[in-house]
PDB file of N, CA and C in Angstrom:
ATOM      1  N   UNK A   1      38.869  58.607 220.884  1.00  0.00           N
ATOM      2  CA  UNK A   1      39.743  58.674 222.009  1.00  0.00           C
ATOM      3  C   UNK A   1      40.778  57.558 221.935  1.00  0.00           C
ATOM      4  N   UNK A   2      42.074  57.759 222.630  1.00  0.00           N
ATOM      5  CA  UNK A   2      42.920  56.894 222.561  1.00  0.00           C
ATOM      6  C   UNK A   2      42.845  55.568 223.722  1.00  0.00           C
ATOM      7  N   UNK A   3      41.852  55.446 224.737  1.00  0.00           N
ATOM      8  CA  UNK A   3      41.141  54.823 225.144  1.00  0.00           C
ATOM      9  C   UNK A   3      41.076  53.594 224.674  1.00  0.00           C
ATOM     10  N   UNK A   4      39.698  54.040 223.371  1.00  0.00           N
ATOM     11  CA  UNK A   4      38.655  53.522 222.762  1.00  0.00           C
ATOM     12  C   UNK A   4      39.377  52.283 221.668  1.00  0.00           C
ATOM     13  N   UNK A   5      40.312  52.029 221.486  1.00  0.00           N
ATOM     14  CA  UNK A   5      41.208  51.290 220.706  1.00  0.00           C
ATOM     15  C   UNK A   5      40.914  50.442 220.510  1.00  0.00           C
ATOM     16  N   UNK A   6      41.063  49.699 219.553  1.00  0.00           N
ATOM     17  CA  UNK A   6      40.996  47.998 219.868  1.00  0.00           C
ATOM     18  C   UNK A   6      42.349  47.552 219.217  1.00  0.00           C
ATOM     19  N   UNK A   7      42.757  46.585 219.854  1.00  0.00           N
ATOM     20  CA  UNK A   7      43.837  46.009 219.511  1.00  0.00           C
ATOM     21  C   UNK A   7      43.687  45.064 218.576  1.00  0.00           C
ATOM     22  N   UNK A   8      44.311  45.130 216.980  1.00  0.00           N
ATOM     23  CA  UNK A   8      44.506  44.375 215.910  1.00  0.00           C
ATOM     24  C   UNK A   8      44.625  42.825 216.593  1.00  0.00           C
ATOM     25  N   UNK A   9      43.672  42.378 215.418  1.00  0.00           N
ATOM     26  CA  UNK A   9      43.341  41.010 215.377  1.00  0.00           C
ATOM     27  C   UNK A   9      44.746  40.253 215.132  1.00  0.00           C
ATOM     28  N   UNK A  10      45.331  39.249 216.100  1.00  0.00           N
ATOM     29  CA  UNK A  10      46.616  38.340 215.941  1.00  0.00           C
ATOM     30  C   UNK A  10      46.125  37.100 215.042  1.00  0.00           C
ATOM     31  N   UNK A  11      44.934  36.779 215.005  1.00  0.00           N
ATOM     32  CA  UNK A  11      45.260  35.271 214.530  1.00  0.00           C
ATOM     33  C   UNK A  11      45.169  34.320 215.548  1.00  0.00           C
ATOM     34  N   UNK A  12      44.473  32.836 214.994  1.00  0.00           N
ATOM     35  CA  UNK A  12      44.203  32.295 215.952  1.00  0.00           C
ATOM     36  C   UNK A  12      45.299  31.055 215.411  1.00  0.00           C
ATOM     37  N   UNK A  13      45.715  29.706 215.697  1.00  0.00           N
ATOM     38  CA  UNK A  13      46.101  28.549 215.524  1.00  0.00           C
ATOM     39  C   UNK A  13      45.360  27.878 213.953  1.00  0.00           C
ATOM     40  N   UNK A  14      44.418  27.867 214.101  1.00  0.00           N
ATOM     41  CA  UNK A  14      43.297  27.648 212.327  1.00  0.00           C
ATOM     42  C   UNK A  14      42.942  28.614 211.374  1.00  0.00           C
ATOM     43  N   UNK A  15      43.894  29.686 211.997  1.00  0.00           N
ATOM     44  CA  UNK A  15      43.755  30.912 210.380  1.00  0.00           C
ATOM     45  C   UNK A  15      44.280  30.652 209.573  1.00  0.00           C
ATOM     46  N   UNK A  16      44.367  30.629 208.526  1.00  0.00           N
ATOM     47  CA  UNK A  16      44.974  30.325 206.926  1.00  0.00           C
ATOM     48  C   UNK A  16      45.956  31.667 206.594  1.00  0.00           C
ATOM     49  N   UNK A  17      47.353  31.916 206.551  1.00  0.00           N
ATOM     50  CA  UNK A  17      47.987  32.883 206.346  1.00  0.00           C
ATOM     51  C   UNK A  17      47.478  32.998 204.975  1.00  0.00           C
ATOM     52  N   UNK A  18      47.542  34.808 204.632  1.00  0.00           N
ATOM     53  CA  UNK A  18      47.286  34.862 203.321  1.00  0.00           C
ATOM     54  C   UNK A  18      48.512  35.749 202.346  1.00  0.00           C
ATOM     55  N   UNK A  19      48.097  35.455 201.049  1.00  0.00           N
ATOM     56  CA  UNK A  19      49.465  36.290 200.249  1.00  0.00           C
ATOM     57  C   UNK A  19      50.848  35.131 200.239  1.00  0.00           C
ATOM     58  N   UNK A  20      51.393  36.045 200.724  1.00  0.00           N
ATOM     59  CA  UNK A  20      53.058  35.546 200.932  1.00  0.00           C
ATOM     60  C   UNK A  20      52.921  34.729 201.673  1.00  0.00           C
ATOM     61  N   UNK A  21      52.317  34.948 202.789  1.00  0.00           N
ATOM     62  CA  UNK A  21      52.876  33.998 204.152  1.00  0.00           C
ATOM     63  C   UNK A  21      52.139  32.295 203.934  1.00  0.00           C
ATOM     64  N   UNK A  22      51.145  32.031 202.627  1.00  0.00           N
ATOM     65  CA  UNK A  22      51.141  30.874 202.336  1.00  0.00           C
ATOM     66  C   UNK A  22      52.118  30.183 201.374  1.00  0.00           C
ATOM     67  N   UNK A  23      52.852  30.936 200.580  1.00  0.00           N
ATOM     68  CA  UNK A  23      54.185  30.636 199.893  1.00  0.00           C
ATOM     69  C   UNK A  23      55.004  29.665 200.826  1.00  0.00           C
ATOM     70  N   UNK A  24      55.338  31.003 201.853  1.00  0.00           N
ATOM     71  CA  UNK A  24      56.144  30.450 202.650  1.00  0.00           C
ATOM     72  C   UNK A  24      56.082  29.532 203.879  1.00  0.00           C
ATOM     73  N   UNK A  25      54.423  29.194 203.897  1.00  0.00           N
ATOM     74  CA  UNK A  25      54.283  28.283 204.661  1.00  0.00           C
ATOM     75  C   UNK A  25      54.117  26.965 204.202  1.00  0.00           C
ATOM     76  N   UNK A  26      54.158  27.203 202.805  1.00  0.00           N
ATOM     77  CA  UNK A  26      53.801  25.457 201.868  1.00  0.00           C
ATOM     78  C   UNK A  26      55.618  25.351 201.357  1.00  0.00           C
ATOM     79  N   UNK A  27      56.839  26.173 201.455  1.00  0.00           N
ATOM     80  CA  UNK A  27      57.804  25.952 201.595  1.00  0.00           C
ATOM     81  C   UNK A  27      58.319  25.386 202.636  1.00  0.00           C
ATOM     82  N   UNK A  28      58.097  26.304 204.125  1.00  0.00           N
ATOM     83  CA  UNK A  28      58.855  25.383 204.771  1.00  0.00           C
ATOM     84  C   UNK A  28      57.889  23.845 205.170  1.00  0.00           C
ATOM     85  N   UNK A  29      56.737  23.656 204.539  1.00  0.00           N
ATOM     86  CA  UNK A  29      56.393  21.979 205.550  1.00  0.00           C
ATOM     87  C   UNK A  29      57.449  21.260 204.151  1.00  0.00           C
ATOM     88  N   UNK A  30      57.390  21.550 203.093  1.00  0.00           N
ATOM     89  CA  UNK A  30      58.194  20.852 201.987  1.00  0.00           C
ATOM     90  C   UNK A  30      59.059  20.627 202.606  1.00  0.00           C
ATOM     91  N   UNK A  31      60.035  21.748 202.694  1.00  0.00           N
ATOM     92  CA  UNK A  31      61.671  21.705 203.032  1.00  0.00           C
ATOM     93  C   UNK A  31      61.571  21.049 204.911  1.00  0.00           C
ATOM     94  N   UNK A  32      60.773  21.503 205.755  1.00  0.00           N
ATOM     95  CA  UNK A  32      60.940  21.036 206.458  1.00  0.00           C
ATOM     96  C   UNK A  32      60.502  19.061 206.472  1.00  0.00           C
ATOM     97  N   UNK A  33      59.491  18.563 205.699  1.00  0.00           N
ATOM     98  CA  UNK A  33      59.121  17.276 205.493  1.00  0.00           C
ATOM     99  C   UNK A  33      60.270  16.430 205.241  1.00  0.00           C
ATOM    100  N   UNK A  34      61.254  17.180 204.181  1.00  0.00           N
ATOM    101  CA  UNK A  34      62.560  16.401 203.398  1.00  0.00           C
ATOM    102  C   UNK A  34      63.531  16.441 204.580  1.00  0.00           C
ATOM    103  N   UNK A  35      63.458  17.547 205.276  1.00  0.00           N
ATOM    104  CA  UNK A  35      64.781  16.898 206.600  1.00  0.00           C
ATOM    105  C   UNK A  35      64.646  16.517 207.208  1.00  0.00           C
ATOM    106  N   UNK A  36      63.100  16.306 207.792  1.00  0.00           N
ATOM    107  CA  UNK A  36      63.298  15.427 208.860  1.00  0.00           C
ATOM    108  C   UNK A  36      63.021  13.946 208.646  1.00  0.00           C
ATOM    109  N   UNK A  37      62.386  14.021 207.593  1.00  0.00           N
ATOM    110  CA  UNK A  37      62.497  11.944 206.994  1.00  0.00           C
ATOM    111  C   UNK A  37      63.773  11.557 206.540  1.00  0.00           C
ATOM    112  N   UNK A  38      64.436  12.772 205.785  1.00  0.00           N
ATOM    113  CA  UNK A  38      65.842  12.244 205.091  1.00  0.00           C
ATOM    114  C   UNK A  38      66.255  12.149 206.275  1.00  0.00           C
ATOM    115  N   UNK A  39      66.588  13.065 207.705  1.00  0.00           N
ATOM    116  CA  UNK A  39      67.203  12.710 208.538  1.00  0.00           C
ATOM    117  C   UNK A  39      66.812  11.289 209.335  1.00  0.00           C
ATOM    118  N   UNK A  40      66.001  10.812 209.429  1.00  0.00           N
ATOM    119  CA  UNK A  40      65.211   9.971 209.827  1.00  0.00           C
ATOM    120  C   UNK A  40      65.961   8.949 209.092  1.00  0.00           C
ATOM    121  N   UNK A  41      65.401   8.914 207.696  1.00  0.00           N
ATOM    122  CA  UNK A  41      66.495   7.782 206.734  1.00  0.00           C
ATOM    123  C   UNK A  41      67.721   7.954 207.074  1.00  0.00           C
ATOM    124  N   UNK A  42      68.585   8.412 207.181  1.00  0.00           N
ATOM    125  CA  UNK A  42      70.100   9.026 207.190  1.00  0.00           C
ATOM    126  C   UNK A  42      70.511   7.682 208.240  1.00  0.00           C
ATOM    127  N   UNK A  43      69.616   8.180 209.391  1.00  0.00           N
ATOM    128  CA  UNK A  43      69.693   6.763 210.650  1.00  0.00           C
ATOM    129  C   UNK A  43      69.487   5.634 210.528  1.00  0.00           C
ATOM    130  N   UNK A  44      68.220   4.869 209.956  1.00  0.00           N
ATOM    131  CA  UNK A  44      68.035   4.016 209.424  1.00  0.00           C
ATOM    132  C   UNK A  44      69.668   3.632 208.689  1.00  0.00           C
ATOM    133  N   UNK A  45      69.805   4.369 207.550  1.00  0.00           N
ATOM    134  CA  UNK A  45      70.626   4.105 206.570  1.00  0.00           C
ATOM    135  C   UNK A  45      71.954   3.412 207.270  1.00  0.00           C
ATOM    136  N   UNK A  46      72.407   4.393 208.443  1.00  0.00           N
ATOM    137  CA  UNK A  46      73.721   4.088 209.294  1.00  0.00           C
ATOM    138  C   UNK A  46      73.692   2.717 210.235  1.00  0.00           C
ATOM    139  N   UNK A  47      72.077   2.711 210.506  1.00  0.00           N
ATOM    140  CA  UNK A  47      71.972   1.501 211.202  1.00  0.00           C
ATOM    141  C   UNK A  47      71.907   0.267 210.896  1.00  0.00           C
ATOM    142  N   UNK A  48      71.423   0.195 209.660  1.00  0.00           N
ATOM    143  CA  UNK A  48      71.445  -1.190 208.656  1.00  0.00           C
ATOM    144  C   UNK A  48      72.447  -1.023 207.187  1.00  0.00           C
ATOM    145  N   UNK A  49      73.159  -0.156 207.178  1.00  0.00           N
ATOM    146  CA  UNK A  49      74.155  -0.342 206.085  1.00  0.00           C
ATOM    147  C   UNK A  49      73.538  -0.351 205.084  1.00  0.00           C
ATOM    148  N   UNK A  50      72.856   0.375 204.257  1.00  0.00           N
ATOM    149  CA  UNK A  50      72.069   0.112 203.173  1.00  0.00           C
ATOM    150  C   UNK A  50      72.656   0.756 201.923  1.00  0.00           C
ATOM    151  N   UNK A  51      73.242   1.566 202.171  1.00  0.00           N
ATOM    152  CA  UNK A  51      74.029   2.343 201.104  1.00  0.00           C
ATOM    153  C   UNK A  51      73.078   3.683 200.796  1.00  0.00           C
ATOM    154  N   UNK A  52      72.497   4.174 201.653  1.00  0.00           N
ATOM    155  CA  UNK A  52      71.570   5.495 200.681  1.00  0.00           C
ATOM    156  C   UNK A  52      70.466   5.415 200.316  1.00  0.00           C
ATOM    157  N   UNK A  53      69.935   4.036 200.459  1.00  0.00           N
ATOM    158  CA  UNK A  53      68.573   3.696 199.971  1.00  0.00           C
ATOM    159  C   UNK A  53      67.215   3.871 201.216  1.00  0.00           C
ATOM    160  N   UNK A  54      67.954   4.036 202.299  1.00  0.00           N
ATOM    161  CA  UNK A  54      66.631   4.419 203.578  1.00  0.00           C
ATOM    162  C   UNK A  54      66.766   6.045 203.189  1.00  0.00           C
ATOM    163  N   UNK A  55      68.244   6.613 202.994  1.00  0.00           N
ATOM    164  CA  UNK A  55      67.832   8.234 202.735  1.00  0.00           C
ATOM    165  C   UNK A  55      67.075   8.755 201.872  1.00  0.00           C
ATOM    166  N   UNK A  56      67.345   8.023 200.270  1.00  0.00           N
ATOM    167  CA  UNK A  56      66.073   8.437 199.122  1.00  0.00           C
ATOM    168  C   UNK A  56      64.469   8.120 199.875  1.00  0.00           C
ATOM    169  N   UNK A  57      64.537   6.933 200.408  1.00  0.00           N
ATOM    170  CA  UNK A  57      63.044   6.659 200.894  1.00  0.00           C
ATOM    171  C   UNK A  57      62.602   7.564 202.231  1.00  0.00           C
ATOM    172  N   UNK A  58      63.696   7.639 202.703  1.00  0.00           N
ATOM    173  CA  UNK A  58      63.071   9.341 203.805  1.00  0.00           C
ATOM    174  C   UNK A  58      62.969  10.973 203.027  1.00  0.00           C
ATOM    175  N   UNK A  59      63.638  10.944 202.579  1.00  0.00           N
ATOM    176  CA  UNK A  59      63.198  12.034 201.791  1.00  0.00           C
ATOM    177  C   UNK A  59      62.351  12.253 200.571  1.00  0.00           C
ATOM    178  N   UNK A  60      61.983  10.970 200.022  1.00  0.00           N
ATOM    179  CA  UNK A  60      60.534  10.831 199.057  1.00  0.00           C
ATOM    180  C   UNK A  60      59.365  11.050 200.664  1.00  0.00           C
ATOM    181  N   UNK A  61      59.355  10.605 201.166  1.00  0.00           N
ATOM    182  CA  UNK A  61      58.224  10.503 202.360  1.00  0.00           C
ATOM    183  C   UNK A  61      58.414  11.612 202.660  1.00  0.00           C
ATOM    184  N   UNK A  62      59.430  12.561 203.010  1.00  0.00           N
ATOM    185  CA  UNK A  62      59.195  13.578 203.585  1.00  0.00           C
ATOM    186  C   UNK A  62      58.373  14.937 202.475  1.00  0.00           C
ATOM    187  N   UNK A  63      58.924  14.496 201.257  1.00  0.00           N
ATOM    188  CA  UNK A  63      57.906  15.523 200.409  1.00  0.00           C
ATOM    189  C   UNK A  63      56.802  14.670 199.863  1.00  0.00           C
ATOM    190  N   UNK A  64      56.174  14.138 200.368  1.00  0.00           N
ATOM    191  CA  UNK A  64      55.093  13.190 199.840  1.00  0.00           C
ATOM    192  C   UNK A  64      53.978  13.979 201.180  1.00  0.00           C
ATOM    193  N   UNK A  65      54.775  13.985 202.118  1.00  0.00           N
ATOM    194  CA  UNK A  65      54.432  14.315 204.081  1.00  0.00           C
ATOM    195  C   UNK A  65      53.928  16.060 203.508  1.00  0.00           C
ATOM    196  N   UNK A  66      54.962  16.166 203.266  1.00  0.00           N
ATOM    197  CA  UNK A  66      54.442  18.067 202.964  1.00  0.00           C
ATOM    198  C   UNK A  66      53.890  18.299 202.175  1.00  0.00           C
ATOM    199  N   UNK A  67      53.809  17.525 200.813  1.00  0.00           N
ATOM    200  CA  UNK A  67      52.236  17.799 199.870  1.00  0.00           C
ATOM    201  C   UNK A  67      51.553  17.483 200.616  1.00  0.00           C
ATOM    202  N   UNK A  68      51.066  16.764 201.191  1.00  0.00           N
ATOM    203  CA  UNK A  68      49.905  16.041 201.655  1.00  0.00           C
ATOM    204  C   UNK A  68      49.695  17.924 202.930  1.00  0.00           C
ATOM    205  N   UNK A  69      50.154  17.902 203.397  1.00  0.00           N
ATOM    206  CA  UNK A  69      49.843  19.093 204.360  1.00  0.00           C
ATOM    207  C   UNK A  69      49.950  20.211 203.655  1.00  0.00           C
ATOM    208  N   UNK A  70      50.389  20.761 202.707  1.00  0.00           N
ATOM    209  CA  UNK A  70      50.198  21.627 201.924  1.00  0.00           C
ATOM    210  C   UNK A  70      48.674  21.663 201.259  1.00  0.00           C
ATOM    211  N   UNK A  71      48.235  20.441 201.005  1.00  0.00           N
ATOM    212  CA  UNK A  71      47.270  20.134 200.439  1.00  0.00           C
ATOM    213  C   UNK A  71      45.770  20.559 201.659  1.00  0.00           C
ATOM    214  N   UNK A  72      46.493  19.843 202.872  1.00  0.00           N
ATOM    215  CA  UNK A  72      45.354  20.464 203.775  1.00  0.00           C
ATOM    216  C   UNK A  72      45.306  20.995 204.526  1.00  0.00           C
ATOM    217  N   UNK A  73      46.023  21.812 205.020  1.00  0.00           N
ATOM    218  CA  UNK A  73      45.830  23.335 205.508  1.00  0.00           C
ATOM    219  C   UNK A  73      45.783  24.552 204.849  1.00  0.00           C
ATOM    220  N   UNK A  74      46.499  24.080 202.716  1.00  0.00           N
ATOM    221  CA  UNK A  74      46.282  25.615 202.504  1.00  0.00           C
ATOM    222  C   UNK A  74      45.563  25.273 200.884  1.00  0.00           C
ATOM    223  N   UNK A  75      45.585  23.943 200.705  1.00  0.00           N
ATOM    224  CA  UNK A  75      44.631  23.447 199.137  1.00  0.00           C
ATOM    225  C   UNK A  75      42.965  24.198 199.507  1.00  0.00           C
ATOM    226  N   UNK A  76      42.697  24.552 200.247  1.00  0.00           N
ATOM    227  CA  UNK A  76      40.945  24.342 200.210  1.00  0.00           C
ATOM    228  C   UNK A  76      40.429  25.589 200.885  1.00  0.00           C
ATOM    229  N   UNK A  77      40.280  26.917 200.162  1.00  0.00           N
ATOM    230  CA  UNK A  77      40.145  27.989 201.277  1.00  0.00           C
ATOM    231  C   UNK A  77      38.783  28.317 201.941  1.00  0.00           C
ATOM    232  N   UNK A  78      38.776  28.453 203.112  1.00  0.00           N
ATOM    233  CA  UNK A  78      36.980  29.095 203.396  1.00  0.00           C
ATOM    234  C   UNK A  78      36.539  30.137 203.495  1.00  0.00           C
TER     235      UNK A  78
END
């Protein structure tokens, strides 16, 4: 009966996307890690005159930030 249905499972907050959608979820913490430290450095950089050297060091941190979370939300499956 059309009743009797159950409505497909959404996913909770601690599900592990699978297939594609972990590609693209260990892309954007990368890409997202690098803009927001480079942006982060960018400020730094403007605020103390450094020449570029707070931006390389925000954007090493920011993909250092997204391995590290790549590593643990999608390195270890259960």
């Amino acid at each position: 009966m059309a009743g009797d249905q159950k409505p497909p499972d959404t996913g909770g907050p601690g599900d592990v996307p699978s297939g594609a959608g972990q590609g693209w979820t260990a892309l954007s913490y990368l890409i997202g890690g690098m803009l927001v430290w480079g942006f982060i450095g960018w400020l730094v950089d403007r605020w103390l005159d450094t020449g570029g050297v707070a931006t390389g060091i925000g954007v090493v941190l920011g993909m250092a930030g997204g391995i590290i979370l790549v590593v643990r939300r999608l390195g270890t499956p259960t």
